[in-house]
Protein backbone atom coordinates (compact mmCIF):
# COMPACT_ATOMS: atom_id res chain seq x y z
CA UNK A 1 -0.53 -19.42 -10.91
CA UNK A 2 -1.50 -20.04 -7.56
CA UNK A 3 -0.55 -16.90 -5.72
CA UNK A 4 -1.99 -15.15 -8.42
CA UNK A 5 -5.59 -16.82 -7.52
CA UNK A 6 -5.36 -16.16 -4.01
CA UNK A 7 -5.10 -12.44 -4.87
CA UNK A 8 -8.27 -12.53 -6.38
CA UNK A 9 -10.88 -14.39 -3.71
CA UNK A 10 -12.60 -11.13 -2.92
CA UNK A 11 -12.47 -9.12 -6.48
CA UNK A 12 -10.12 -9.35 -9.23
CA UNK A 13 -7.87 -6.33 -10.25
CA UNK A 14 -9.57 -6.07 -13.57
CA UNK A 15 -12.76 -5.42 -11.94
CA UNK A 16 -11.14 -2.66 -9.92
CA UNK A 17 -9.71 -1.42 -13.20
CA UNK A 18 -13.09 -1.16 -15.03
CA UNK A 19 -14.87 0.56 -11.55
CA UNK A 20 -11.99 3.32 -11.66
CA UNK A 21 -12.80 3.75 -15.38
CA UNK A 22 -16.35 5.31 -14.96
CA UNK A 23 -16.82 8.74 -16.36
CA UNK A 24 -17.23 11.79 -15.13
CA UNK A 25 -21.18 11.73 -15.72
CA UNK A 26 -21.37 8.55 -13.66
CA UNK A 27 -19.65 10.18 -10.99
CA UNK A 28 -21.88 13.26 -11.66
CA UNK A 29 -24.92 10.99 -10.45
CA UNK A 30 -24.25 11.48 -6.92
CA UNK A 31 -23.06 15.36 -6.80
CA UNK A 32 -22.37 18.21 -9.00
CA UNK A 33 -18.91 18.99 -7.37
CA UNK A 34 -15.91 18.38 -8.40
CA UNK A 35 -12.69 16.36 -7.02
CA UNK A 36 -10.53 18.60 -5.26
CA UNK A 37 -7.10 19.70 -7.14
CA UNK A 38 -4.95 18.79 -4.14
CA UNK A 39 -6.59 14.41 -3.84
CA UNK A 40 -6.39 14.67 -7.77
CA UNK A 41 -2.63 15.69 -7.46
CA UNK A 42 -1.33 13.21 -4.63
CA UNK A 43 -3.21 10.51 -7.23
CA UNK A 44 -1.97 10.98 -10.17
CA UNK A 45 1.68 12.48 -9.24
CA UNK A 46 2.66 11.36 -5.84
CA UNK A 47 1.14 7.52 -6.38
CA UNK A 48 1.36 7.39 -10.14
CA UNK A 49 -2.18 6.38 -11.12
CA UNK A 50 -2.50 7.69 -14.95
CA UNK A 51 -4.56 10.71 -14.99
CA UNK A 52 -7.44 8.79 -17.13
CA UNK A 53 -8.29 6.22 -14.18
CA UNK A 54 -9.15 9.34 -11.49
CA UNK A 55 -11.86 11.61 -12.07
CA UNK A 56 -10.69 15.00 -12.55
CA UNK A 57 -7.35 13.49 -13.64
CA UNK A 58 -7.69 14.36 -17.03
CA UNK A 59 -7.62 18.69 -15.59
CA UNK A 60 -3.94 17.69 -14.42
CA UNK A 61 -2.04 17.51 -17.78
CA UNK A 62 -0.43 20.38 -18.76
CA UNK A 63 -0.92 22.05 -15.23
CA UNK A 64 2.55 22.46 -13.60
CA UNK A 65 2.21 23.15 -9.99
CA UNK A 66 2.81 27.18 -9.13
CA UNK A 67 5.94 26.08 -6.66
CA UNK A 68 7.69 23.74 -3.89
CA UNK A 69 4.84 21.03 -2.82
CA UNK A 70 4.44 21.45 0.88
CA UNK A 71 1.61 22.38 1.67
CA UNK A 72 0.79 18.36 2.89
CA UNK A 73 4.13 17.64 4.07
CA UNK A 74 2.56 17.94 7.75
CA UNK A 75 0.26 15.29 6.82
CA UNK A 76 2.83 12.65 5.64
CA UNK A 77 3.73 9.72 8.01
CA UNK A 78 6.51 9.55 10.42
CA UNK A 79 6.81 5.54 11.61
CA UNK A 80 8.30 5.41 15.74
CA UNK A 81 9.09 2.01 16.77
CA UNK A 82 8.91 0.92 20.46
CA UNK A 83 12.20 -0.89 21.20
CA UNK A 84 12.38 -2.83 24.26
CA UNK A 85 15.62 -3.21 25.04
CA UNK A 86 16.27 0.63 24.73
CA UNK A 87 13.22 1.24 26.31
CA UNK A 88 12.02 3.28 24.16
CA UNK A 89 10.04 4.83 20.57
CA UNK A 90 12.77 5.34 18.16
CA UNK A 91 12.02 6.76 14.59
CA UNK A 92 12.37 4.07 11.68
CA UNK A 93 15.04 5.42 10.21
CA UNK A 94 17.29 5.80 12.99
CA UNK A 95 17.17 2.33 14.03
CA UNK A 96 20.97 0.49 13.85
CA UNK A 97 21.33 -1.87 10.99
CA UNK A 98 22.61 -4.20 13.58
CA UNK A 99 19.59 -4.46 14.69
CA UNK A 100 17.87 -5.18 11.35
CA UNK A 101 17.24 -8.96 10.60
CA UNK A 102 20.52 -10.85 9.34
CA UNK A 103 19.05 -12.83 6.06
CA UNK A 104 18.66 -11.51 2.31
CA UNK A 105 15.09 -12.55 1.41
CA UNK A 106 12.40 -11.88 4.31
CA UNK A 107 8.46 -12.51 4.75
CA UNK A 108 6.92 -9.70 5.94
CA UNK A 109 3.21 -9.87 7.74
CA UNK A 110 1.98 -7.05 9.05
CA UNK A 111 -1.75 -5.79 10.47
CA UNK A 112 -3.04 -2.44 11.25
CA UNK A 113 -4.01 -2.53 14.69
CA UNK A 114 -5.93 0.91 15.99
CA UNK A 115 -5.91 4.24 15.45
CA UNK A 116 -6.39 7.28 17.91
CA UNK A 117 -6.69 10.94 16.67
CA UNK A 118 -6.30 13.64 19.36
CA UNK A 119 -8.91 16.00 19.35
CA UNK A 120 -8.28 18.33 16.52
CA UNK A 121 -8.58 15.31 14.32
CA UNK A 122 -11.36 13.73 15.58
CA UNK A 123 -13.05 16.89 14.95
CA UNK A 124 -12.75 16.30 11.48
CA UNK A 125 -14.26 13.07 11.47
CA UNK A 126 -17.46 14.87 13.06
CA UNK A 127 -17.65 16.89 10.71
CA UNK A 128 -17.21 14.59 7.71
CA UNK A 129 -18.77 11.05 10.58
CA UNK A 130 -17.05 8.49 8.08
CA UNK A 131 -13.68 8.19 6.18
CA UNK A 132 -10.95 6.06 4.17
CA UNK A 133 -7.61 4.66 4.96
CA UNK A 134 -5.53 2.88 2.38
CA UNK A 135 -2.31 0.64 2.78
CA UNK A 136 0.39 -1.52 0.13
CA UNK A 137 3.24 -2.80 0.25
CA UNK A 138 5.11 -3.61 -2.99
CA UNK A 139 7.98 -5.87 -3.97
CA UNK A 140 10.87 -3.86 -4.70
CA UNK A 141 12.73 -6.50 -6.89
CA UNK A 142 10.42 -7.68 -9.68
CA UNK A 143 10.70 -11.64 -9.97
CA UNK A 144 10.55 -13.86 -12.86
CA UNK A 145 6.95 -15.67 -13.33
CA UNK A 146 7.22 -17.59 -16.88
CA UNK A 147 9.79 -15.67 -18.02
CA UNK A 148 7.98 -12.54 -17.37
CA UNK A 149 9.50 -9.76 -14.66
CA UNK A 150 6.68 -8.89 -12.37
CA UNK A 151 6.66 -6.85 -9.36
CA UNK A 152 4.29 -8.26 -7.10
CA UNK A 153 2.29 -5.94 -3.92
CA UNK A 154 -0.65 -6.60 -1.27
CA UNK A 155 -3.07 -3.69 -0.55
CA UNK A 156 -6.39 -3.38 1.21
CA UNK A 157 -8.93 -0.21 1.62
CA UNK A 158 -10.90 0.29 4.25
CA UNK A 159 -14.02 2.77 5.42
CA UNK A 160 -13.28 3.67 9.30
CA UNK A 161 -16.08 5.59 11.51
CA UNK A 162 -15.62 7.50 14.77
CA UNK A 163 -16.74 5.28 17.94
CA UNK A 164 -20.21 6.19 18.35
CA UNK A 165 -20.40 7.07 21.68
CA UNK A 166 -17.00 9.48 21.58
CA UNK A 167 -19.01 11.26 18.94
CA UNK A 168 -21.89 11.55 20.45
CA UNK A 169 -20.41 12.83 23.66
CA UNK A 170 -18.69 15.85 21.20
CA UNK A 171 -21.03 16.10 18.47
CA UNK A 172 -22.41 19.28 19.94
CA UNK A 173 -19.91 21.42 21.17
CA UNK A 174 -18.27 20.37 17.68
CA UNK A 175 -21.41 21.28 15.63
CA UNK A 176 -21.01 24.84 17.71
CA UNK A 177 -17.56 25.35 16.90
CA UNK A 178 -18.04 24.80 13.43
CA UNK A 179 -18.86 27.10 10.83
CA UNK A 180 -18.36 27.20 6.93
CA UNK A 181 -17.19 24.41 4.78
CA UNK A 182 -15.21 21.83 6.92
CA UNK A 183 -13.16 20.74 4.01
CA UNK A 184 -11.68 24.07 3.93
CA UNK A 185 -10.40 23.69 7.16
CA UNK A 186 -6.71 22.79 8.31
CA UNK A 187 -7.16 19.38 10.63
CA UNK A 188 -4.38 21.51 12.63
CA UNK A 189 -5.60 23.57 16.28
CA UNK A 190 -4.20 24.83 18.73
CA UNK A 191 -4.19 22.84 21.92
CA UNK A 192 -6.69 25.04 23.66
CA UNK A 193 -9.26 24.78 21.11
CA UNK A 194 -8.57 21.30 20.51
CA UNK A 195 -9.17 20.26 24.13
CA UNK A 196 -12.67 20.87 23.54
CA UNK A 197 -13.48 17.63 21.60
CA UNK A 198 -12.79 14.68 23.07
CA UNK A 199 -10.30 11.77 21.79
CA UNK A 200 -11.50 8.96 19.38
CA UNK A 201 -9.75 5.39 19.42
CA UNK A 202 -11.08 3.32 16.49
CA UNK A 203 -9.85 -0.84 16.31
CA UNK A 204 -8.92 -1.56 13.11
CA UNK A 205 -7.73 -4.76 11.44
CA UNK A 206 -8.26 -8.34 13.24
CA UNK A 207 -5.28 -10.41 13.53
CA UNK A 208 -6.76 -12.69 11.04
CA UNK A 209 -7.05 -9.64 8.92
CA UNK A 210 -3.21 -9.36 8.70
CA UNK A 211 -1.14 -9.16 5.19
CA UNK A 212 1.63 -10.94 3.80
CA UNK A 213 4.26 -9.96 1.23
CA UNK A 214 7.52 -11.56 0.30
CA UNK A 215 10.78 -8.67 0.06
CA UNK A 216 13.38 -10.11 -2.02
CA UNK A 217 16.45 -8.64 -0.97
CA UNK A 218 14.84 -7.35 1.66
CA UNK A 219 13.44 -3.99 -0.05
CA UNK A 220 10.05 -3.05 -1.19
CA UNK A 221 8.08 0.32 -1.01
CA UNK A 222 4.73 0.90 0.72
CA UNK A 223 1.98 4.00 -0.23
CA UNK A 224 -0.38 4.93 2.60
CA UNK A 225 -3.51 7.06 2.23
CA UNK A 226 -5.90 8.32 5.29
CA UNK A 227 -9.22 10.65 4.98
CA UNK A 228 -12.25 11.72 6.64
CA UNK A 229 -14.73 11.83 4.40
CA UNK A 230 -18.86 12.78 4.09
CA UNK A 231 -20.70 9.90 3.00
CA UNK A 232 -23.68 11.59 1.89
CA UNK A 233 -24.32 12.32 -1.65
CA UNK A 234 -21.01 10.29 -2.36
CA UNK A 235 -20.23 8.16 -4.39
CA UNK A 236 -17.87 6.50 -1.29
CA UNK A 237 -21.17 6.59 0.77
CA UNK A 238 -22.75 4.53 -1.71
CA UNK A 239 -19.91 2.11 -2.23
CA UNK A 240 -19.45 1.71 1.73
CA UNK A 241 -23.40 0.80 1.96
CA UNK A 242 -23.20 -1.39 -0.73
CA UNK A 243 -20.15 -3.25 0.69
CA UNK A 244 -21.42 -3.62 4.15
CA UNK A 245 -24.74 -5.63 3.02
CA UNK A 246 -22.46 -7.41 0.41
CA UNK A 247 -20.07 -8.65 3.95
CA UNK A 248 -23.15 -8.58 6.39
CA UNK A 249 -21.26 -6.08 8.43
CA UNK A 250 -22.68 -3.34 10.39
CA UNK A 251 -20.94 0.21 10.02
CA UNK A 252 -19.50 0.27 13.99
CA UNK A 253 -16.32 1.67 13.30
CA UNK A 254 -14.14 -0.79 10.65
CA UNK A 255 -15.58 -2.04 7.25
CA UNK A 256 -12.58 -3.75 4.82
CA UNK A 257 -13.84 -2.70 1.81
CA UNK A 258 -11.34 -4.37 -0.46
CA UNK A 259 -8.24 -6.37 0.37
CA UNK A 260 -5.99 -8.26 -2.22
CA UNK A 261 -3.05 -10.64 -0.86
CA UNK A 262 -1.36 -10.44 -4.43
CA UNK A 263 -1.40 -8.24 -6.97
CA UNK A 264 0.37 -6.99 -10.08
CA UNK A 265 1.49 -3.12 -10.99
CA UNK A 266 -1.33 -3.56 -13.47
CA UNK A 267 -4.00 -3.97 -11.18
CA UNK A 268 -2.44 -1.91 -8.57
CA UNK A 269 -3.40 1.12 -10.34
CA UNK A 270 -6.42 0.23 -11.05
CA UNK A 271 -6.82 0.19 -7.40
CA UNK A 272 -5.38 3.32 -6.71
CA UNK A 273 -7.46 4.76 -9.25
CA UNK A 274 -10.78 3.86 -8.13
CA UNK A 275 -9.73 4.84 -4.18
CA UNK A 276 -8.62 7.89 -5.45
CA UNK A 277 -11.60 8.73 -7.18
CA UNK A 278 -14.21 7.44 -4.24
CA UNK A 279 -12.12 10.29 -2.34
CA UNK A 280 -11.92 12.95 -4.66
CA UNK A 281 -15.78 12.64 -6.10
CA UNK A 282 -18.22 15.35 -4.21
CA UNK A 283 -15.09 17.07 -2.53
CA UNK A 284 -16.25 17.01 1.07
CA UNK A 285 -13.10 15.37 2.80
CA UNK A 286 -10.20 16.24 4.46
CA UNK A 287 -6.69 14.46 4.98
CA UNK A 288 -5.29 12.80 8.12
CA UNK A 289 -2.35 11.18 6.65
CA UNK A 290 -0.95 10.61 3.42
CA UNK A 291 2.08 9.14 1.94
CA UNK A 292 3.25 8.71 -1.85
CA UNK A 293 5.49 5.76 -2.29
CA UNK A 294 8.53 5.21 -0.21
CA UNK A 295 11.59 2.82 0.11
CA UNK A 296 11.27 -0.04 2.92
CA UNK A 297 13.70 -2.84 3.93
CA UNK A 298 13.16 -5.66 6.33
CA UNK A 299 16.53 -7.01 6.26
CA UNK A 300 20.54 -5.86 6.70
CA UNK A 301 21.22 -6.73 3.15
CA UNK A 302 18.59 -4.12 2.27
CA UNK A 303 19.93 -1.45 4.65
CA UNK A 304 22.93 -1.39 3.37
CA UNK A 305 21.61 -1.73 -0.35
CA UNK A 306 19.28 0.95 0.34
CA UNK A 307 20.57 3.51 3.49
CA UNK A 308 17.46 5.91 3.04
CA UNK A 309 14.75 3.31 3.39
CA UNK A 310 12.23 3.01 5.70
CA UNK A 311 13.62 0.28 8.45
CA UNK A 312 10.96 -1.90 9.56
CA UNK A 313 11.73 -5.45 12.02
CA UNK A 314 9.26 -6.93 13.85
CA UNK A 315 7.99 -5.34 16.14
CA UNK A 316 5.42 -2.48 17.31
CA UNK A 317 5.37 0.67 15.47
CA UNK A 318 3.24 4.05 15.34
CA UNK A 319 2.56 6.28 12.27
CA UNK A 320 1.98 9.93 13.67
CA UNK A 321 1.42 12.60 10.73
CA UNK A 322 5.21 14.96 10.98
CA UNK A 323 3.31 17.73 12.55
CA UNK A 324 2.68 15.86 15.58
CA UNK A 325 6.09 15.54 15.86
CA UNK A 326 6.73 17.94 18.22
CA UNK A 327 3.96 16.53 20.76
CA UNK A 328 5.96 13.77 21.42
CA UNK A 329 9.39 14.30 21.04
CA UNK A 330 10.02 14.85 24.66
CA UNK A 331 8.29 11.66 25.74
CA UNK A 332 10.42 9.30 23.48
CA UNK A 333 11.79 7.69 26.14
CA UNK A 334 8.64 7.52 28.58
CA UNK A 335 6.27 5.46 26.43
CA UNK A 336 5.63 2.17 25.11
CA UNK A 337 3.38 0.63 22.72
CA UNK A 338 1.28 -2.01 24.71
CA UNK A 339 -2.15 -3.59 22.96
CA UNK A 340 -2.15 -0.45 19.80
CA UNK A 341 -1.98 2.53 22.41
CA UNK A 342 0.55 4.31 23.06
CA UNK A 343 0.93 4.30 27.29
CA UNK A 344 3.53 5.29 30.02
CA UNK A 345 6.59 2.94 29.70
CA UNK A 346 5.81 1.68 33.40
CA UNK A 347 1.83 0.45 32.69
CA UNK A 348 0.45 -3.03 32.66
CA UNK A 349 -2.09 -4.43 30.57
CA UNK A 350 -4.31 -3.67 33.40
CA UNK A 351 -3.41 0.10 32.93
CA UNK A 352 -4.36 0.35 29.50
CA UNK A 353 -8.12 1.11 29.82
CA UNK A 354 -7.24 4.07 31.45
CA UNK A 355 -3.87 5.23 30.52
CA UNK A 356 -4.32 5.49 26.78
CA UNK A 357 -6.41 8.53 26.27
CA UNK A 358 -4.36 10.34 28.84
CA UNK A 359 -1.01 9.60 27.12
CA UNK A 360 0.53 11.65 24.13
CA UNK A 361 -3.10 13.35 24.17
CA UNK A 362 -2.34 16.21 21.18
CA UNK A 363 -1.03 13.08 18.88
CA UNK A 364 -2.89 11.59 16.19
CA UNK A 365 -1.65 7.70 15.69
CA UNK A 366 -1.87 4.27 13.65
CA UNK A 367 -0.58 1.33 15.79
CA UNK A 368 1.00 -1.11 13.42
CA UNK A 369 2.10 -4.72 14.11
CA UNK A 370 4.99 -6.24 11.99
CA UNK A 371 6.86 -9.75 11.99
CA UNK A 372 9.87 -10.23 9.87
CA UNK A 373 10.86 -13.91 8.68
CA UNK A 374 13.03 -15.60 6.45
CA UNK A 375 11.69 -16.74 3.45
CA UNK A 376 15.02 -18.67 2.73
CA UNK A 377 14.26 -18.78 -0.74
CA UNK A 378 18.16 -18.50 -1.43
CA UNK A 379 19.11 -21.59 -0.04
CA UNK A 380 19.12 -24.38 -1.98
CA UNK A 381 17.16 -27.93 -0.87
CA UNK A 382 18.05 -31.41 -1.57
């Protein structure tokens, strides 16, 4: 099947199957600790990867957790779009379902554009100088391919660095405020101690870098996964080296590490699997957002089919982790999303240099970039 073949130009999903299958002594090759209870958990309960394809998944049956999981509900996404005839960010789920697009079956593209941590954040990637960020969206109506229902999804992983000179210009009154394992601490400061370290804005995907997924009905689900993490004595160090002399590509601050257009729930956790084990093997990381599977529509079919759903139209959106949520609630109406950055409503593109890192400064953000078309693969043709 065509669309099948496309999904595998850079890798096939078996190949990501067999990779997430090595055992724990392979693993063991690179570092003597373990994968940290709380990656292995979000893994193999929150995205659904079966324990066997995660090292240290196999420590999770039979353990029930001791309570209510909320301990990384601060770290899951909230998605703000900019609309411009309001004049303003709105969260995704309050916008009207007027304003959704009016056809049943839509074409989504999307690309992630840039993120900016605030200074907390950024912190963390000192400590840990590389990390991870992860992205699908799935179908949420299996089709029929030769008589077999298969739900189809496009995903791509990624390792993302801090800019080199924002690091450099903090990397010593970070090293100074640091003391003990990083990984045990909370990404969380107060502003105060945060306003030590500066800011780090990191580009990520090119426009020709952008994904495509059909949504019939309108409705799919996407996961979303984001981590500093310490390269060294890593297995993800050594799989980021390896990948950047496989693509040519110099570590500056964006490497796509793997990136399938289409893709089958078969090889989809095989995917999952091997991310979540390149994040959970050596310990030594620490979240900056994360986000099991949720409910999406791109349409006003699939609003209505689905109220709860995340509501994404094309447009300009930004993913803040909830905690920040308080940093900019005030501003809602004051900023815009011009370029990736978030900037005062009244700036130009000429302003953006220099408004960015002073706007919504104790805000962590992804800048994403969605179009929504009609697939019109209802309609019938002569």
């Amino acid at each position: 099947m065509k669309t099948n073949r496309r999904g595998f130009l850079f890798g096939t999903p078996l190949a990501a199957f067999a990779l997430a299958q090595f055992d724990e002594e392979a693993f063991s090759q690179t570092s003597n600790a373990g994968a940290p209870p709380d990656v292995v958990d979000f893994w193999v309960r929150d995205m659904g990867v079966p324990a066997h394809m995660i090292l240290g998944g196999e420590t999770t049956r039979g353990r029930q957790p001791a309570g209510p999981q909320t301990s990384n509900l601060a770290r899951e996404p909230l998605f703000l779009l900019y609309d411009p005839d309001e004049g303003s960010l709105m969260p995704a789920d309050q916008i009207p379902s007027a304003k959704m697009h009016p056809f049943t079956d839509a074409k989504m593209d999307f690309q992630l554009v840039r993120m900016r941590l605030n200074p907390a954040d950024h912190k963390q990637f000192e400590n840990f100088t590389s990390g991870g960020i992860y992205l699908d969206f799935q179908q949420g109506q299996p089709q029929s391919f030769f008589g077999e229902m298969i739900s189809l999804a496009t995903t791509s992983f990624s390792a993302i660095f801090p800019g080199a000179k924002s690091a450099a210009s903090g990397s010593k009154s970070g090293a100074k405020s640091s003391s003990g394992s990083a990984a045990s601490k909370s990404p969380a400061a107060t502003p105060a101690a945060a306003a030590a370290a500066p800011a780090a804005t990191i580009p990520l995907q090119a426009a020709k870098q952008s994904q495509s997924l059909t949504l019939p009905g309108g409705l799919g689900k996407t996961s979303f996964a984001c981590f500093a993490k310490d390269p060294r004595k890593t297995l993800f160090g050594s799989f980021v080296d390896v990948m950047s002399k496989v693509v040519n590509s110099p570590l500056v601050s964006y490497l796509p590490l793997m990136s399938f257009p289409v893709v089958g729930s078969v090889g989809l956790a095989g995917i999952k699997g091997l991310v979540g084990s390149l994040q959970g093997q050596g310990g030594q990381q620490q979240w900056i957002l994360q986000s099991p599977p949720m409910d999406v529509t791109a349409t006003v079919d699939g609003s209505k089919a689905s109220p709860e759903a995340l509501r994404l139209r094309s447009g300009s959106y930004i993913v803040i982790p909830k905690e920040h949520a308080s940093a900019i609630k005030d501003q809602l109406g004051k900023l815009k999303i011009l370029d990736g950055f978030l900037v005062p409503k009244e700036a130009t593109s000429l302003d953006v240099f220099d408004a960015a890192p002073q706007t919504a400064q104790m805000v962590s953000y992804i800048s994403l970039q969605v179009a929504v078309t009609n697939t019109k693969s209802g309609t019938k043709t002569a």
